[in-house]
Protein backbone atom coordinates (compact mmCIF):
# COMPACT_ATOMS: atom_id res chain seq x y z
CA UNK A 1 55.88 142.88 180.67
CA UNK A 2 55.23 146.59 182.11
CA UNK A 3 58.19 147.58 184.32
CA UNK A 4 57.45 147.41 188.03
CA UNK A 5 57.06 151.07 189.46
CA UNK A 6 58.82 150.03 192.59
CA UNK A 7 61.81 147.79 194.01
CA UNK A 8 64.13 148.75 191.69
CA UNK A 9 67.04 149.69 193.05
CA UNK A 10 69.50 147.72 194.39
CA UNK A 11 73.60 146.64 194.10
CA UNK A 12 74.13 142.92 193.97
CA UNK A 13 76.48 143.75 197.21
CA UNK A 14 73.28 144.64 199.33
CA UNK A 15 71.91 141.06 198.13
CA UNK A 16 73.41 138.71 200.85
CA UNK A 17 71.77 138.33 203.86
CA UNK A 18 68.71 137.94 202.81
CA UNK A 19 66.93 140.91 203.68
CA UNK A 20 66.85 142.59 200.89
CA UNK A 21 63.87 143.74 199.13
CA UNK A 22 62.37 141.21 196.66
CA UNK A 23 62.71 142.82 192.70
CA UNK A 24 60.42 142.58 190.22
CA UNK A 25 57.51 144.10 191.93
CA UNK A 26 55.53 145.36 195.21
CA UNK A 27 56.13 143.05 198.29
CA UNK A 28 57.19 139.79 198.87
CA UNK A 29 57.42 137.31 195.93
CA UNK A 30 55.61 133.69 196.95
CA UNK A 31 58.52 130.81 196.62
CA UNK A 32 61.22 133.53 198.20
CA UNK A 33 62.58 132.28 201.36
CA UNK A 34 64.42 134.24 204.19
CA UNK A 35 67.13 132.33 205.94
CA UNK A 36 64.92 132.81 209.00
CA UNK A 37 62.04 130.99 207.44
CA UNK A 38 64.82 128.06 206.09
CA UNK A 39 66.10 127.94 209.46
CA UNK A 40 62.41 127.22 210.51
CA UNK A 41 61.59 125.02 207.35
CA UNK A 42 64.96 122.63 208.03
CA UNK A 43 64.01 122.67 211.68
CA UNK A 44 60.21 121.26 210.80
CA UNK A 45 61.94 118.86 208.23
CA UNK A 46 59.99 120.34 205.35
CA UNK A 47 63.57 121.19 203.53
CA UNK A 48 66.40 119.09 204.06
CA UNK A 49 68.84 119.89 200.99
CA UNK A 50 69.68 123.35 199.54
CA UNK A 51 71.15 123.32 196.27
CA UNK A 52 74.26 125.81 196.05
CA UNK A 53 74.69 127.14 192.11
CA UNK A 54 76.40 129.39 190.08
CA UNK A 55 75.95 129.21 186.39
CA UNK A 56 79.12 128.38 184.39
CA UNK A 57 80.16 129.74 180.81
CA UNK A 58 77.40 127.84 179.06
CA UNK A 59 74.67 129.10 181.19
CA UNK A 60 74.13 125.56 183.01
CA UNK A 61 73.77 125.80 186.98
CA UNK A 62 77.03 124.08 188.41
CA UNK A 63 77.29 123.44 192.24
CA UNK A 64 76.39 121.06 195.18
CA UNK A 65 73.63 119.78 197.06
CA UNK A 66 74.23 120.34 200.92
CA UNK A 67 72.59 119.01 203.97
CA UNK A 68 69.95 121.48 205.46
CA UNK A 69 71.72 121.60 209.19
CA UNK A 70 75.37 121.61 207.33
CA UNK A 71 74.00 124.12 205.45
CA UNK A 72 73.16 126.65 208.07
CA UNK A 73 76.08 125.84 210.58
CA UNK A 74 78.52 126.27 207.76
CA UNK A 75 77.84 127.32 204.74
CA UNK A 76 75.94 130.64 205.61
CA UNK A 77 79.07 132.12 207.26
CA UNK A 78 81.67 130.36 205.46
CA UNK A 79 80.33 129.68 201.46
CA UNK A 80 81.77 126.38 199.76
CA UNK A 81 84.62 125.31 197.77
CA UNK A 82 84.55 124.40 194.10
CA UNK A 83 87.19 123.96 191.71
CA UNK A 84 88.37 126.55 189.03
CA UNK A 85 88.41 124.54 186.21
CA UNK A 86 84.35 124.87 186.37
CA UNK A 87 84.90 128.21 184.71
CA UNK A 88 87.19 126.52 182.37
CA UNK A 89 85.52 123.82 180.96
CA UNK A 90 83.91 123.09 177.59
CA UNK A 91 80.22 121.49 177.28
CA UNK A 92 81.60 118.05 178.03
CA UNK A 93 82.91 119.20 180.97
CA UNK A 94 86.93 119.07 179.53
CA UNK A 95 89.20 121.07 180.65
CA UNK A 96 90.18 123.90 178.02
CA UNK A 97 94.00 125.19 177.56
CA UNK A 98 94.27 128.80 177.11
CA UNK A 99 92.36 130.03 180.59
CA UNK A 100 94.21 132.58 182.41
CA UNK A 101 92.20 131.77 185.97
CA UNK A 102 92.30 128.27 185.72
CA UNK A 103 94.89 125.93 183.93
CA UNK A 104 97.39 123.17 184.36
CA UNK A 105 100.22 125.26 185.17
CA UNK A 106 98.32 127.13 188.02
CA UNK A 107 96.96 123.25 189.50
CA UNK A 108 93.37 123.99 188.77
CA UNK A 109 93.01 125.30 192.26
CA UNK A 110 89.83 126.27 194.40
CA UNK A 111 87.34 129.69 194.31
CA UNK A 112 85.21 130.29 196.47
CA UNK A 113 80.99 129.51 195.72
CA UNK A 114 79.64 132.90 197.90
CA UNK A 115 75.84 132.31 198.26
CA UNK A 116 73.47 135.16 197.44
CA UNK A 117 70.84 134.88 200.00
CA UNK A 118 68.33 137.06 198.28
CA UNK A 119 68.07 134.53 195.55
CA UNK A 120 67.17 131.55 198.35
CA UNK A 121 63.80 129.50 197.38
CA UNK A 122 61.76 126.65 197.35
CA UNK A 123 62.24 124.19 194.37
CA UNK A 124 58.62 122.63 194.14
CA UNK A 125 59.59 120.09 191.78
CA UNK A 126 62.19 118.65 193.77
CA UNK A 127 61.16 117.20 197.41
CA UNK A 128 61.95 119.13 200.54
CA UNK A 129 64.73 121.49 198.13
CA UNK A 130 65.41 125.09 198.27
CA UNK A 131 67.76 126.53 196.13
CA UNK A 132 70.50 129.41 196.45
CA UNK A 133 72.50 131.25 193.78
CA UNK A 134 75.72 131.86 193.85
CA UNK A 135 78.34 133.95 192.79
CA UNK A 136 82.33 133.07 192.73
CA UNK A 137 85.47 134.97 194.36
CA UNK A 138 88.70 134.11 195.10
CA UNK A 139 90.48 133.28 198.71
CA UNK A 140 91.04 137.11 199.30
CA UNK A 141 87.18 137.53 198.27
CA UNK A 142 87.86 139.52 194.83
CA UNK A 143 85.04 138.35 192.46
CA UNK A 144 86.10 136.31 190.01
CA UNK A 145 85.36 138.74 186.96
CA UNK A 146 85.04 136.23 184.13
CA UNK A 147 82.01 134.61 185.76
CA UNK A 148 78.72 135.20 184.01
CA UNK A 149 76.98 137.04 187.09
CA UNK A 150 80.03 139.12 187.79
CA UNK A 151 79.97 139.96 184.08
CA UNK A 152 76.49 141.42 184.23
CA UNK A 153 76.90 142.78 187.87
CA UNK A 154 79.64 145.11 186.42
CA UNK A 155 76.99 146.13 183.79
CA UNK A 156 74.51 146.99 186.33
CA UNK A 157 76.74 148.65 188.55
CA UNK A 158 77.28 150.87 185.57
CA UNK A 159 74.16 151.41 184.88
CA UNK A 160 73.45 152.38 188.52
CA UNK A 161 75.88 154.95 188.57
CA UNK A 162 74.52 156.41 185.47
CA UNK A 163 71.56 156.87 187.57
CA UNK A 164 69.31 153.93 185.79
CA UNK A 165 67.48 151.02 186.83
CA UNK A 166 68.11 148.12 184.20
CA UNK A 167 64.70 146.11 183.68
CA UNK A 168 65.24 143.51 181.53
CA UNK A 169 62.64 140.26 180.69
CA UNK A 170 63.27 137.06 178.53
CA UNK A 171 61.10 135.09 176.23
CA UNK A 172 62.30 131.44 176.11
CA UNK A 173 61.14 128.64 173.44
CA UNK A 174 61.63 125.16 173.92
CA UNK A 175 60.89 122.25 172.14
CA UNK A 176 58.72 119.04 173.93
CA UNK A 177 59.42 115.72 172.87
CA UNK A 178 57.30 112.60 174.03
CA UNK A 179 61.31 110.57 173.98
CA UNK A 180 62.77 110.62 177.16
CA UNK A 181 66.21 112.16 177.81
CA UNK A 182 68.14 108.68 177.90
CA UNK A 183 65.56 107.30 174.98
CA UNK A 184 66.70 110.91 172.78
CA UNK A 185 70.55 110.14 173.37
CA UNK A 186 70.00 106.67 172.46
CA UNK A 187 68.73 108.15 168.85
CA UNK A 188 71.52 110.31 168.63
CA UNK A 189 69.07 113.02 169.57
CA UNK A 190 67.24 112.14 165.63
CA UNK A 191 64.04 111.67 164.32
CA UNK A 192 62.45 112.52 167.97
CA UNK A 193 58.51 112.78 168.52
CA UNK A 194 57.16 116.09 169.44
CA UNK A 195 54.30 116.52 171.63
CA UNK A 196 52.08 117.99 169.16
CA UNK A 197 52.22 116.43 165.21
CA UNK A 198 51.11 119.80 164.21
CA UNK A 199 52.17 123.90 164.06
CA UNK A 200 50.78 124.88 167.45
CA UNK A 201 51.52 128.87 167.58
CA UNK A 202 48.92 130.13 169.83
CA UNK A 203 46.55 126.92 169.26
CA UNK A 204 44.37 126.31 172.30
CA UNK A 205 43.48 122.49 171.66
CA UNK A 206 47.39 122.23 170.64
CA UNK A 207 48.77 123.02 174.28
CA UNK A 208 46.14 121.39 175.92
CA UNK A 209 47.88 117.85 174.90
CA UNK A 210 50.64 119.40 176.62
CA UNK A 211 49.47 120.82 179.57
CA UNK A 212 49.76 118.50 182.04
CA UNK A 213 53.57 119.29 181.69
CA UNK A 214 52.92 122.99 180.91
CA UNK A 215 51.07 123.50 184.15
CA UNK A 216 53.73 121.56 186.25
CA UNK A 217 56.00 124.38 184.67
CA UNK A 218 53.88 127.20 185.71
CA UNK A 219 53.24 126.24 189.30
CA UNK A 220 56.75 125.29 189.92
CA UNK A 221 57.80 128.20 188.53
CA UNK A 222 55.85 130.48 190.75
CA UNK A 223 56.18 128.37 193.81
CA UNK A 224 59.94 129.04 192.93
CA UNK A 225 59.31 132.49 193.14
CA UNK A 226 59.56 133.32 189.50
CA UNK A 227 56.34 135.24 188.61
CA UNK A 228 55.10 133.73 185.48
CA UNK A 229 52.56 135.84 183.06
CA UNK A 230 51.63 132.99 180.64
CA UNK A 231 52.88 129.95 178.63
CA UNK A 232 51.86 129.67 174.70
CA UNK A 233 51.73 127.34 171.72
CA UNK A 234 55.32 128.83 169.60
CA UNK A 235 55.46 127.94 165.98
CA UNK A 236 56.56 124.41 165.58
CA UNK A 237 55.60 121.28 166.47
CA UNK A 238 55.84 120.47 170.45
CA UNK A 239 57.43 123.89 170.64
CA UNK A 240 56.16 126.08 173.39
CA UNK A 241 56.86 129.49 175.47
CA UNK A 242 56.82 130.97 178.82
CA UNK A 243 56.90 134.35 179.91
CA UNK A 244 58.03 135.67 183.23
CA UNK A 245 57.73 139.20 184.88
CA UNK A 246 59.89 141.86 183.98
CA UNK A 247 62.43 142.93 186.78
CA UNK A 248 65.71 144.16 187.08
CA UNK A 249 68.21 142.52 185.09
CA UNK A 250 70.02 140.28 187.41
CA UNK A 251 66.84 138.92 188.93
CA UNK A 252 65.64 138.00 185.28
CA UNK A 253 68.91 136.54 184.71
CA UNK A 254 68.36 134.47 187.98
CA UNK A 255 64.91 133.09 187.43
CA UNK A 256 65.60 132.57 183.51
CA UNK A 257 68.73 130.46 184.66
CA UNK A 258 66.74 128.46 187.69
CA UNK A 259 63.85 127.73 184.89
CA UNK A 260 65.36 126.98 181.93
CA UNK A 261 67.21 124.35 184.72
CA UNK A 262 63.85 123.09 185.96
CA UNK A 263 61.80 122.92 182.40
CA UNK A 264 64.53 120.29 182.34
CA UNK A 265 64.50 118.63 185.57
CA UNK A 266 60.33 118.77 185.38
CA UNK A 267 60.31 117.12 182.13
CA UNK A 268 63.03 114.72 182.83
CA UNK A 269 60.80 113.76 185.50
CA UNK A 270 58.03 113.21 182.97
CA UNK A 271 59.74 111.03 181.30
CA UNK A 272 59.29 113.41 178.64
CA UNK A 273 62.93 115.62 176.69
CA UNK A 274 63.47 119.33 176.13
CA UNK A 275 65.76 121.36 174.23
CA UNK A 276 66.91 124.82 174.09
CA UNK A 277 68.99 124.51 171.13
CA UNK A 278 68.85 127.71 168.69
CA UNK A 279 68.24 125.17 165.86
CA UNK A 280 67.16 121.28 166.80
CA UNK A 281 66.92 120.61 163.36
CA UNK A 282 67.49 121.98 159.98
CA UNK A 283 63.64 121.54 159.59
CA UNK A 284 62.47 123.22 162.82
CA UNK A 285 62.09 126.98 163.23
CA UNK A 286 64.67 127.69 165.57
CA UNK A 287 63.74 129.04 169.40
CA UNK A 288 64.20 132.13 170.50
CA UNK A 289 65.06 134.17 173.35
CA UNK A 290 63.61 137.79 172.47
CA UNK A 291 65.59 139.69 175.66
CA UNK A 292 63.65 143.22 175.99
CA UNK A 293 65.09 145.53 177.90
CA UNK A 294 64.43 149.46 179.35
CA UNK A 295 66.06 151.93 182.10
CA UNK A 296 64.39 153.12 185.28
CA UNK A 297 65.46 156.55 186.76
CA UNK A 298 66.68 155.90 190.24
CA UNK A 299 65.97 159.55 190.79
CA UNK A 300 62.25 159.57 190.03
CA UNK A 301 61.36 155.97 190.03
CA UNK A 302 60.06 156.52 186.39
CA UNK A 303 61.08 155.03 182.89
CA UNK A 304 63.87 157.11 181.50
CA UNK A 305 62.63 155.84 177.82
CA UNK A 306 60.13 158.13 177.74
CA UNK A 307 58.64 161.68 179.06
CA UNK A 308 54.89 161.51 179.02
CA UNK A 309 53.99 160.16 175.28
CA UNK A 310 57.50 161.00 173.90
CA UNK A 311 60.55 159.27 173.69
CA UNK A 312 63.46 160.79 175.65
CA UNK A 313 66.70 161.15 174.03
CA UNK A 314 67.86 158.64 176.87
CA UNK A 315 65.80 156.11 174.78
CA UNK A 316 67.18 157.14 171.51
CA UNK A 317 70.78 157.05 172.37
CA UNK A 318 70.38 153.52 174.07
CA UNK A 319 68.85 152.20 170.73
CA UNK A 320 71.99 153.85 168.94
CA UNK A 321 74.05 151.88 170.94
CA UNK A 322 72.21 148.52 170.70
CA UNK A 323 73.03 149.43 167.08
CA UNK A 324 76.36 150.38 166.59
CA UNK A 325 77.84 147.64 168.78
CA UNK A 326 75.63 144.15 168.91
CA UNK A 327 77.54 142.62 166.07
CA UNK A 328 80.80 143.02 167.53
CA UNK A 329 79.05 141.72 170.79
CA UNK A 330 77.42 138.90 169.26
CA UNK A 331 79.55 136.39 170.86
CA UNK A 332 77.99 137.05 174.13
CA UNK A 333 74.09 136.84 172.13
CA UNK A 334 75.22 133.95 170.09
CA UNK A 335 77.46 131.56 171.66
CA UNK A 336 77.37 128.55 169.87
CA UNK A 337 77.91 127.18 166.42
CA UNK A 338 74.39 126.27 166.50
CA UNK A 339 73.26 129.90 167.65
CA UNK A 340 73.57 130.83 164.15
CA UNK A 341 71.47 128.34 162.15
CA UNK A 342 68.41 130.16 163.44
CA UNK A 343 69.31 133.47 160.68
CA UNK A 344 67.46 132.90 157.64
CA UNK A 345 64.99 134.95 155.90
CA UNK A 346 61.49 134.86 156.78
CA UNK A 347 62.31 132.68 159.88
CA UNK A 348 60.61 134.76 162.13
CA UNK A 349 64.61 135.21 163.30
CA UNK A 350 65.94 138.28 162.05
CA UNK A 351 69.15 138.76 159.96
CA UNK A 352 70.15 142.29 160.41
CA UNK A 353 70.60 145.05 163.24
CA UNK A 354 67.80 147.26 162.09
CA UNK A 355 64.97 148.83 164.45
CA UNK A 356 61.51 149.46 163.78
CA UNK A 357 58.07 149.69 165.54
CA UNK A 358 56.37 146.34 166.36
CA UNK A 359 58.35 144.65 163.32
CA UNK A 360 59.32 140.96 163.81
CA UNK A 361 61.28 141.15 160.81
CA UNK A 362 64.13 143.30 162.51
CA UNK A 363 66.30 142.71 164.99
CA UNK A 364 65.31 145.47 167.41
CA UNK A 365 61.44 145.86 167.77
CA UNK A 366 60.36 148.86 169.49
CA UNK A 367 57.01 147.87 171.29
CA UNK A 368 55.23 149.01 174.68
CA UNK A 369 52.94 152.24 175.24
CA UNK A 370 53.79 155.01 177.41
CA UNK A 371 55.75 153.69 180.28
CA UNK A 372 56.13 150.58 178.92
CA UNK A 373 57.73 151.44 176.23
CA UNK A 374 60.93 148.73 175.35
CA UNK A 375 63.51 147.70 173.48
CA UNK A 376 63.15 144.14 172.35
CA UNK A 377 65.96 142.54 171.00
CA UNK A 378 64.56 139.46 168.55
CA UNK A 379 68.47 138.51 167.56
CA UNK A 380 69.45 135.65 170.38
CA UNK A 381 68.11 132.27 170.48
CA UNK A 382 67.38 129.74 173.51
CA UNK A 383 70.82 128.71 173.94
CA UNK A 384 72.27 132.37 174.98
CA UNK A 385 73.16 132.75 178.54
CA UNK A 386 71.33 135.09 180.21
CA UNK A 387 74.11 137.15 181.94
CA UNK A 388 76.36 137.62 179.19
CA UNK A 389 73.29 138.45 176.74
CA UNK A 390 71.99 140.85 179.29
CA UNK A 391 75.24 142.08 180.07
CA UNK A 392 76.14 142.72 176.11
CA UNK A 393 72.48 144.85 175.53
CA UNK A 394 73.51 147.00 178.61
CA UNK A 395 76.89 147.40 177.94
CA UNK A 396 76.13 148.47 174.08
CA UNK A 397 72.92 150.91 175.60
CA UNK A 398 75.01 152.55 177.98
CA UNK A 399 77.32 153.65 176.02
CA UNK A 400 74.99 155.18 173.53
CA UNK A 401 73.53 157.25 175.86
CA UNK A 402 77.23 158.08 176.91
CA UNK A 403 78.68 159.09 173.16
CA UNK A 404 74.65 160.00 172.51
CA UNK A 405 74.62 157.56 169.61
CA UNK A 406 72.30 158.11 166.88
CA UNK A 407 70.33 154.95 166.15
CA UNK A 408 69.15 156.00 162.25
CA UNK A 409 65.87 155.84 160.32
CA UNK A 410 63.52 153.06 161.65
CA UNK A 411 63.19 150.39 158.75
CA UNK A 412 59.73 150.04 157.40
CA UNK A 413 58.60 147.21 155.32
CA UNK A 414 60.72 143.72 155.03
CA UNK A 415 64.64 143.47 157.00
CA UNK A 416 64.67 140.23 155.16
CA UNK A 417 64.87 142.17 151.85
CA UNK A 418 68.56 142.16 150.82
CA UNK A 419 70.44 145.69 151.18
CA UNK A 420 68.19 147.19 153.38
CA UNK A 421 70.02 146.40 156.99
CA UNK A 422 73.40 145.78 158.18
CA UNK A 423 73.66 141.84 158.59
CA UNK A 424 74.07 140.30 162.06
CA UNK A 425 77.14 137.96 161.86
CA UNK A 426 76.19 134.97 160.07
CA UNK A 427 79.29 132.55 161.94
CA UNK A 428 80.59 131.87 165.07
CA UNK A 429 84.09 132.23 162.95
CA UNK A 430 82.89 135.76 162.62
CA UNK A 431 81.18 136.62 165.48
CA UNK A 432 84.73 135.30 167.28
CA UNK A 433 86.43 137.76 164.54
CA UNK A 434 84.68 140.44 165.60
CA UNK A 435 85.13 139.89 169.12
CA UNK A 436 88.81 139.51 168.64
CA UNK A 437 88.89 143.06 167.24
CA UNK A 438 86.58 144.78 169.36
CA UNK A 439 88.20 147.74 171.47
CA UNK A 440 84.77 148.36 172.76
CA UNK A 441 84.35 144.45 173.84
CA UNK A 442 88.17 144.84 175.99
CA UNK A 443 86.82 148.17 177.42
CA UNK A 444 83.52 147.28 178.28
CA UNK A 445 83.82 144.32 180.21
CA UNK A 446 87.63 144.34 180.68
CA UNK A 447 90.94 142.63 179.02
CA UNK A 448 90.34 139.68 181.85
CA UNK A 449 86.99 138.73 180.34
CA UNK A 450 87.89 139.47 177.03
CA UNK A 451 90.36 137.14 176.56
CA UNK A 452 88.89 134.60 178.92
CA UNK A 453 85.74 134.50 176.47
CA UNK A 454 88.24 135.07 173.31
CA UNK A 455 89.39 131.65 174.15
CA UNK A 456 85.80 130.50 174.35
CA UNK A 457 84.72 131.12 171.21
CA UNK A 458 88.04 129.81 169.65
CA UNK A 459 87.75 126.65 171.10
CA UNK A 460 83.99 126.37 169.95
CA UNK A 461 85.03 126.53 166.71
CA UNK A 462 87.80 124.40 166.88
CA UNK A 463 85.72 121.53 168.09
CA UNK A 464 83.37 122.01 165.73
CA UNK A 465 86.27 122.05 163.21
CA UNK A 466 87.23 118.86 164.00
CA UNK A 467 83.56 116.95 163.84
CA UNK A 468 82.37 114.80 160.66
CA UNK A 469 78.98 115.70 160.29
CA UNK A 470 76.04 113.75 159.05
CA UNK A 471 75.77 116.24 156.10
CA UNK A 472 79.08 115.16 154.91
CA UNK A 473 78.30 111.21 155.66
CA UNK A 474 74.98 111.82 153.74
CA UNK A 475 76.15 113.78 150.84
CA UNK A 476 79.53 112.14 150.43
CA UNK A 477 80.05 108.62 151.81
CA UNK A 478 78.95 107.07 148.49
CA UNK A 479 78.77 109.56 145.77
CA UNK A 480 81.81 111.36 146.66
């Protein structure tokens, strides 16, 4: 996951018509379509439905399917409609009180869904599809700041006017499971069949039961123009990764949103289940999305981490900030009650905010040679969105490098040992806490998102609040 050399710079503003430069790389990136070549493509009747998404709250792609000639008589000049409340909404798609943009009192009205044409591509696993992200903005065509995207755009913009490049690149897990997704819900998502009986990490004969699926994933993913470097056995049973390219941090964002969408869509059509849960069960290892991250000069097209061999100050400071501010951040790493079953010791997830070199038992690995060298942060799982993540790492590394933050001795030796790193929050209760009392959080991304993802968390833990779970039927239904 070497930074590209090239392609690095660019505003999401300069994104829209399409003929932008591809990130990520050198030259065009296959799967990438130009709205010349989808006027050609719906012409010849190869592509007859674009898909129009944003990504909501949860990180789940929300939007509409739209006729290939509608799409480019319309929708090109003109964007779509969508209502509000889709940046509103809990997982089961309720309306939440306590939204500022979007609530009863206001009528729930419309924003608008602004396509970002340097995102259009095929979707090889759906027939005659491209697909187009989007971001939102309202009538007068202000962004709508509490959407994911806009979240990290702000980041980026930052960074960009520091003078940097943000490269950022995600490793997602997954579990396989031979149920299908309507044969998993009617389990009540229990006592599920993985692929593979067996702990697979890195086993050759293990992923080869999977990879007739595994293979659909890496083709569609490159034929979606998501450059893929490999897929792996993880360390479960049925539980597997995939690695794409490094680029700049929206355009991972992007692709990790468009495939974590079509892992599901592919296996769904498989008849096979996924999950991206932090924790499917309390005897799994949990899934992971290591996020590792590094600046780009804009200036001299080289990594600002390092100068030669040695690390810059530039690097330094970044790490401080990752430091000082990720627990009051970790809201936006881990979102869900869920998020934080993964933290136990010697879970291969970490449990503290230490650093050291090419140590998965801390939360910040330093790995990479020359200029390579990276930041990767071990702390979220597979459920984090990948804007607000992002967005949190870049906002925290910025600002070390502004207040030249001092990131402290590298641990050596065992972070799961007790007393010898600063815990991570163990709760969303106090991951929420911390957010709630974060001037840096309000700052950083603004009072507007702030409180818009204040009320997020709350309401997380309020529904959880309110659940019966089967620990308590189990433990107390009889004996209690």
């Amino acid at each position: 996951m070497k930074p590209p050399a090239t392609d690095t710079a660019h505003v999401a503003a300069e994104r829209r018509d399409g003929s932008a430069p591809r990130t990520g790389g050198p030259g065009s990136v296959r799967g990438m379509l130009t709205l010349e070549e989808l006027r050609q493509e719906v012409d010849a009747g190869t592509i007859d439905t674009i898909v129009t998404a944003f990504t909501d709250m949860q990180g789940r792609l929300i939007g509409k399917r739209i006729q290939g000639e509608y799409f480019l008589e319309d929708v090109v000049d003109h964007g779509i409609e969508g209502c509000n409340y889709l940046l509103a909404l809990d997982m089961e798609m309720d309306p939440v009180p306590g939204y500022q943009m979007a609530n009863w009192e206001k009528g729930y009205g419309d924003f608008t869904i602004v396509p970002d044409f340097a995102t259009l591509r095929r979707i090889p696993w759906l027939e005659n599809t491209a697909l187009v992200l989007c971001d939102v903005a309202w009538e007068d065509g202000s962004p709508v700041v509490e959407s994911p995207r806009q979240v990290l755009i702000k980041q980026f913009e930052r960074a960009h006017a520091m003078g940097y490049a943000p490269m950022f690149a995600s490793e997602l897990e997954f579990y396989l499971y031979r149920d299908s997704f309507e044969e998993a819900a009617e389990k009540g998502y229990r006592d599920l069949t993985p692929t593979v009986p067996y702990i697979m990490d890195y086993h050759v004969l293990a992923t080869t039961r999977d990879e007739v699926f595994m293979r659909q994933v890496r083709l569609g993913m490159q034929g979606a123009g998501i450059p893929v470097e490999f897929s792996k056995g993880e360390a479960w049973y049925g539980q597997h990764e995939l690695n794409m390219r490094y680029a700049d941090a929206i355009t991972s964002a992007d692709r990790h949103t468009i495939y974590k969408n079509g892992v599901k869509e592919i296996a769904h059509r498989s008849g096979l289940s996924v999950t991206f849960m932090a924790k499917p069960s309390e005897k799994d290892i949990g899934s992971s999305c290591h996020i590792h991250s590094s600046l780009v000069s804009l200036e001299s097209g080289e990594s600002a981490f390092v100068d030669g061999h040695d690390e810059t100050d530039v690097f330094r400071t970044y790490l401080g900030g990752l430091r000082n501010h990720i627990r009051e951040l970790a809201l936006f790493i881990a979102p869900s009650v869920n998020s934080y079953k993964r933290y136990a010791a010697e879970s291969w997830a970490p449990t503290s905010v230490s650093w050291g070199r090419d140590n998965r038992t801390c939360g910040f690995r330093i790995v990479g040679h020359g200029s390579s060298r990276r930041v990767e942060c071990r702390i979220p799982g597979a459920d984090a969105n990948p804007y607000l993540a992002f967005a949190a790492l870049l906002a925290a590394g910025l600002d070390g490098i502004e207040t030249k933050a001092d990131p402290g001795p590298e641990l050596k030796g065992n972070a799961y040992e007790a007393g010898k790193a600063e815990a991570f929050p163990s709760s969303l209760r106090e991951a929420v806490d911390l957010w709630e009392q974060s001037s840096f959080a309000k700052e950083a991304f603004g009072e507007e998102v702030w409180a818009h993802y204040l009320n997020y968390g709350k309401t997380e833990q309020r529904l959880f609040d309110q659940v019966v779970t089967d620990y308590e039927r189990a433990r107390m239904f009889e004996r209690g």
